[in-house]
Protein backbone atom coordinates (compact mmCIF):
# COMPACT_ATOMS: atom_id res chain seq x y z
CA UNK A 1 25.09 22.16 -1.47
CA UNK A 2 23.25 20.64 1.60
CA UNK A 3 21.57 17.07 0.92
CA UNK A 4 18.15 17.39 3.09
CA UNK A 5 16.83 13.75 1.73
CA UNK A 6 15.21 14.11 -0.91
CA UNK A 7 16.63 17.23 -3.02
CA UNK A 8 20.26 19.12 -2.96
CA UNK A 9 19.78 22.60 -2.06
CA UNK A 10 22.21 25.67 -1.62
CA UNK A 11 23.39 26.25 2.09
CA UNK A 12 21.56 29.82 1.38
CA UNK A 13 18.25 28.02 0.87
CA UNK A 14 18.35 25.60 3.60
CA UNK A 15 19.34 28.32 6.09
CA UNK A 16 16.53 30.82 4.55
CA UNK A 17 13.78 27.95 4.95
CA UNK A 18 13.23 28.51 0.89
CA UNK A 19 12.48 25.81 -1.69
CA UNK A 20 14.87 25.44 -4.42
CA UNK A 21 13.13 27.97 -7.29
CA UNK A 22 13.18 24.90 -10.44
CA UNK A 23 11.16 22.20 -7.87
CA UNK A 24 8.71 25.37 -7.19
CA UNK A 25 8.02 26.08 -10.83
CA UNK A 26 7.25 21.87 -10.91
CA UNK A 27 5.31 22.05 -8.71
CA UNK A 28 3.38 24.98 -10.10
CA UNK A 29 2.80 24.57 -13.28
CA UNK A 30 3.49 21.45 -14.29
CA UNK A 31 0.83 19.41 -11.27
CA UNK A 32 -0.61 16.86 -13.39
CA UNK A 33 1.73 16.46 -16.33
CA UNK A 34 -0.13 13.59 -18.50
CA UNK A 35 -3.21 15.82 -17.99
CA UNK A 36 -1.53 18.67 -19.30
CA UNK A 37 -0.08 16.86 -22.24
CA UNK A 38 -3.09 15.85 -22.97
CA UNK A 39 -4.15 19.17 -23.44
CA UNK A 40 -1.85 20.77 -25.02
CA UNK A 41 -2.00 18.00 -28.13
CA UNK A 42 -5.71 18.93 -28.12
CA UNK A 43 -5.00 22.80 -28.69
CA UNK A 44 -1.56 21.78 -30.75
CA UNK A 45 -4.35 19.46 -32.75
CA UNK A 46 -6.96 22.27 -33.28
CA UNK A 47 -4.20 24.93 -34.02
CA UNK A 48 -2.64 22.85 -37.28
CA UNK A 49 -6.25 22.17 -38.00
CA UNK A 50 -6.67 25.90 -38.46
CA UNK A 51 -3.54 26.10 -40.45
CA UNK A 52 -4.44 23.72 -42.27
CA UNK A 53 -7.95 25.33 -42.95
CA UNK A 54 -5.93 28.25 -44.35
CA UNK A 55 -3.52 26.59 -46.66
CA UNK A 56 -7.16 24.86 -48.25
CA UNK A 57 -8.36 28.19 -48.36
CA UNK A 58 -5.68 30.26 -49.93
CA UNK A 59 -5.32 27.12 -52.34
CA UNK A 60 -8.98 27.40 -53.32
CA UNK A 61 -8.53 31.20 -53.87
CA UNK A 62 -5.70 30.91 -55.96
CA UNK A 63 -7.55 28.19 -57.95
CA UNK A 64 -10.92 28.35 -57.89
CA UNK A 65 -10.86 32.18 -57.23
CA UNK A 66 -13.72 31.61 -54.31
CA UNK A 67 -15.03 35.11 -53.00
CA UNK A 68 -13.65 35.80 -49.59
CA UNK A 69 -17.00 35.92 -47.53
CA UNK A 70 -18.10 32.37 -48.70
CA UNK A 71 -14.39 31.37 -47.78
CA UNK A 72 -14.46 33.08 -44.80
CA UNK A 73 -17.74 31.03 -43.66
CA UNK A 74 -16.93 27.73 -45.25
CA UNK A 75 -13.20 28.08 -42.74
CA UNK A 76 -15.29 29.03 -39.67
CA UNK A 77 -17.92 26.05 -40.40
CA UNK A 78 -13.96 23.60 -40.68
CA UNK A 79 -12.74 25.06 -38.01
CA UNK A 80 -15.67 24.60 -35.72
CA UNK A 81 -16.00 20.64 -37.05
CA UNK A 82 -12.49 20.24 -36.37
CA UNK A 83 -13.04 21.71 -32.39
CA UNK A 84 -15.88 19.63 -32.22
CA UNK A 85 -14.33 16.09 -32.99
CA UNK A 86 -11.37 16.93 -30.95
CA UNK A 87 -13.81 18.31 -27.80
CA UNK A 88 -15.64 14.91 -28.39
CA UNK A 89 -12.80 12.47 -28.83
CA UNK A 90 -10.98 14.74 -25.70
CA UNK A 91 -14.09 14.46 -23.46
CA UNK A 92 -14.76 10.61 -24.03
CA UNK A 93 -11.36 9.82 -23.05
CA UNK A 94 -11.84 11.85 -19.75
CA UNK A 95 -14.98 12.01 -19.11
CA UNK A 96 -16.28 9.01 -19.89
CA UNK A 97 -14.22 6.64 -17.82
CA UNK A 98 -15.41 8.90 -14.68
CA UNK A 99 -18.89 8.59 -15.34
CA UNK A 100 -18.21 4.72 -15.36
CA UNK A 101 -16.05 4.72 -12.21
CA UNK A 102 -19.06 6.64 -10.36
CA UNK A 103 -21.29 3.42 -11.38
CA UNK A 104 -18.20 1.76 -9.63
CA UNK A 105 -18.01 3.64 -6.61
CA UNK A 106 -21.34 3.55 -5.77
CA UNK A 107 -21.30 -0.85 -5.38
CA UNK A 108 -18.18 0.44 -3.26
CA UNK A 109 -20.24 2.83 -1.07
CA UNK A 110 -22.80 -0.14 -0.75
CA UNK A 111 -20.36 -1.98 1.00
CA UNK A 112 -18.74 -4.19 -2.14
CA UNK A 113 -15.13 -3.68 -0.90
CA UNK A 114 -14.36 -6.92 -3.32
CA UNK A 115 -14.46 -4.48 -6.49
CA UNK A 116 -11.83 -2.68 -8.26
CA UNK A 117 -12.55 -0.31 -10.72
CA UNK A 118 -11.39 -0.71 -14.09
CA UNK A 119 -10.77 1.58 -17.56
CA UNK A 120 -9.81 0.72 -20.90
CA UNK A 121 -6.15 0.73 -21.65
CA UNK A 122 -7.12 3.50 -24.08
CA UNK A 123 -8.00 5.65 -21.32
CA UNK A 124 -6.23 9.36 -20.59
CA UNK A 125 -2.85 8.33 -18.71
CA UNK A 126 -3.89 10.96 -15.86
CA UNK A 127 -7.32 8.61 -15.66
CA UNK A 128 -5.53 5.32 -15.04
CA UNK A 129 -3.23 6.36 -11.95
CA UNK A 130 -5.92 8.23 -10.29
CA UNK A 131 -8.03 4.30 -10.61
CA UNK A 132 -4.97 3.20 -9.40
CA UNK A 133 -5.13 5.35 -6.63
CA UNK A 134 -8.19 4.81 -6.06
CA UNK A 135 -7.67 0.77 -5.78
CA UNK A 136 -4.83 1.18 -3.81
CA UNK A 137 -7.19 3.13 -1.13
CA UNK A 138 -9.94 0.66 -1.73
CA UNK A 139 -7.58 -2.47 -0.73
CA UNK A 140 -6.27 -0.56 2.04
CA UNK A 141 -9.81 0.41 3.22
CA UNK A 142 -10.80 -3.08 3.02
CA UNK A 143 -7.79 -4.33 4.90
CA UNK A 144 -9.04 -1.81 8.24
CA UNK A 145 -12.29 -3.17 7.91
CA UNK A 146 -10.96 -6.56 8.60
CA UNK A 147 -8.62 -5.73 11.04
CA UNK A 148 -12.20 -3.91 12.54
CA UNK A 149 -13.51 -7.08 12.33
CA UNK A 150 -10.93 -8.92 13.77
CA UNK A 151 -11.22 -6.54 17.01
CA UNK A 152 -14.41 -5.97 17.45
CA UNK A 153 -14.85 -10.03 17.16
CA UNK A 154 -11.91 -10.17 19.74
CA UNK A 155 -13.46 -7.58 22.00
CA UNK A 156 -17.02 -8.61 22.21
CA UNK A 157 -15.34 -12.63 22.76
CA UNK A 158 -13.20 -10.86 25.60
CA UNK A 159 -16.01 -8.68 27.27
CA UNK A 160 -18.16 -12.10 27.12
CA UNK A 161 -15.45 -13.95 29.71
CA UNK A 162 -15.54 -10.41 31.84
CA UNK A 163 -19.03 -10.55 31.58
CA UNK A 164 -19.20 -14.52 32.56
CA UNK A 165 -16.70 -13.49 34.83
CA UNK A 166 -18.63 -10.77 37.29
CA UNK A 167 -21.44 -13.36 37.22
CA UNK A 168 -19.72 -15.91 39.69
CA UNK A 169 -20.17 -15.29 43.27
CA UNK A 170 -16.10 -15.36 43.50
CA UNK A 171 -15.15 -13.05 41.01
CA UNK A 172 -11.52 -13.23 40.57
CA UNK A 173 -9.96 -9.50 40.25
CA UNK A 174 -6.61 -10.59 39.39
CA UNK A 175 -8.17 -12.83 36.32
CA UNK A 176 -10.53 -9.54 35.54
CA UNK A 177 -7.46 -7.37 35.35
CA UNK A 178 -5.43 -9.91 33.50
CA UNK A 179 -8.24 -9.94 30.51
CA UNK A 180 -9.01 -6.25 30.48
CA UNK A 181 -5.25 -5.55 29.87
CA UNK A 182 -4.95 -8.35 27.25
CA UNK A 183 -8.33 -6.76 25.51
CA UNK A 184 -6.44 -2.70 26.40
CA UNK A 185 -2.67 -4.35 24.27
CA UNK A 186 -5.37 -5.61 21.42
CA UNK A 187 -6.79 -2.43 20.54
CA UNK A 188 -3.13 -0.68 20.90
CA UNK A 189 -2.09 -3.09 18.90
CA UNK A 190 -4.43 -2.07 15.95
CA UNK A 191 -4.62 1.48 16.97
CA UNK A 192 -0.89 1.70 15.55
CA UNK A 193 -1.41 -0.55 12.75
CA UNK A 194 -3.77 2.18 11.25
């Protein structure tokens, strides 16, 4: 076993270039696990509401001795209820949080870098870390523009003396040269902040 960081892989993997076979299935099928959770309780949901569909069913046959046909339509009209609530209650617990962080994002398009966008506690798992991805790229975001600020304020002050500068009779290079380095090491210096 070779330690490259992160994961332990075989000496025969490393030396291949391959990725360990179990962290490629992860990363395959299982992308957005909460999501897929999610999910699968819906179809688990549905399926034992069909079961349980047919355990009413063969009880009311046994009973009530209900002809097949009407039984037959009276299950598909349960089954499709049952699909229906679970689509609904699925889709507002998805859905609807995204059609309120688009409300959201648009105040942040329009320049309102202040906001952070928000869902209910109740909210899908795989809903409230992408908002909190989303915040985290929002703060970030509004940190640059800032720092943007901060330069362009120190820029236009600096290109002001050089300005002020060239408008003496005795313009001083060695002063000139002095400033336009300091105003050069400024935007370095946020050039490899971000």
């Amino acid at each position: 076993m070779v330690d490259n960081g992160n994961n332990k892989v075989d000496k025969k993997d490393a030396k291949s270039g391959n990725k360990p076979r179990k962290k490629l299935m992860r990363q395959r099928y299982f992308v957005a696990r909460e999501l897929q959770l999610s999910i699968a309780l819906l179809v688990i949901t549905a399926l034992l509401g069909g079961i349980f569909l047919q355990s009413v069913a063969a009880a009311l046959t046994k009973h009530i001795g209900l002809d097949t046909r009407v039984l037959g339509i009276l299950m598909i009209i349960g089954y499709v209820i049952i699909v229906a609530f679970l689509a609904m209650v699925f889709s507002h617990r998805l859905v609807g949080p995204f059609k309120r962080l688009e409300y959201e994002m648009k105040h942040v398009k329009d320049g309102d870098l202040d906001i952070r966008l928000t869902v209910r506690t109740r909210d899908d798992l795989h809903v409230r870390n992408f908002v909190e991805h989303v915040n985290d790229m929002i703060s970030n975001f509004e940190h640059m523009n800032s720092s943007y600020n901060k330069l362009n304020s120190t820029i236009s002050i600096g290109l002001g003396r050089i300005v002020e500068e060239l408008a003496k009779d005795d313009v001083d290079c060695a002063k000139l040269k002095k400033s336009l380095k300091s105003l050069q090491k400024e935007i370095h210096r946020h050039r490899e902040k971000w």
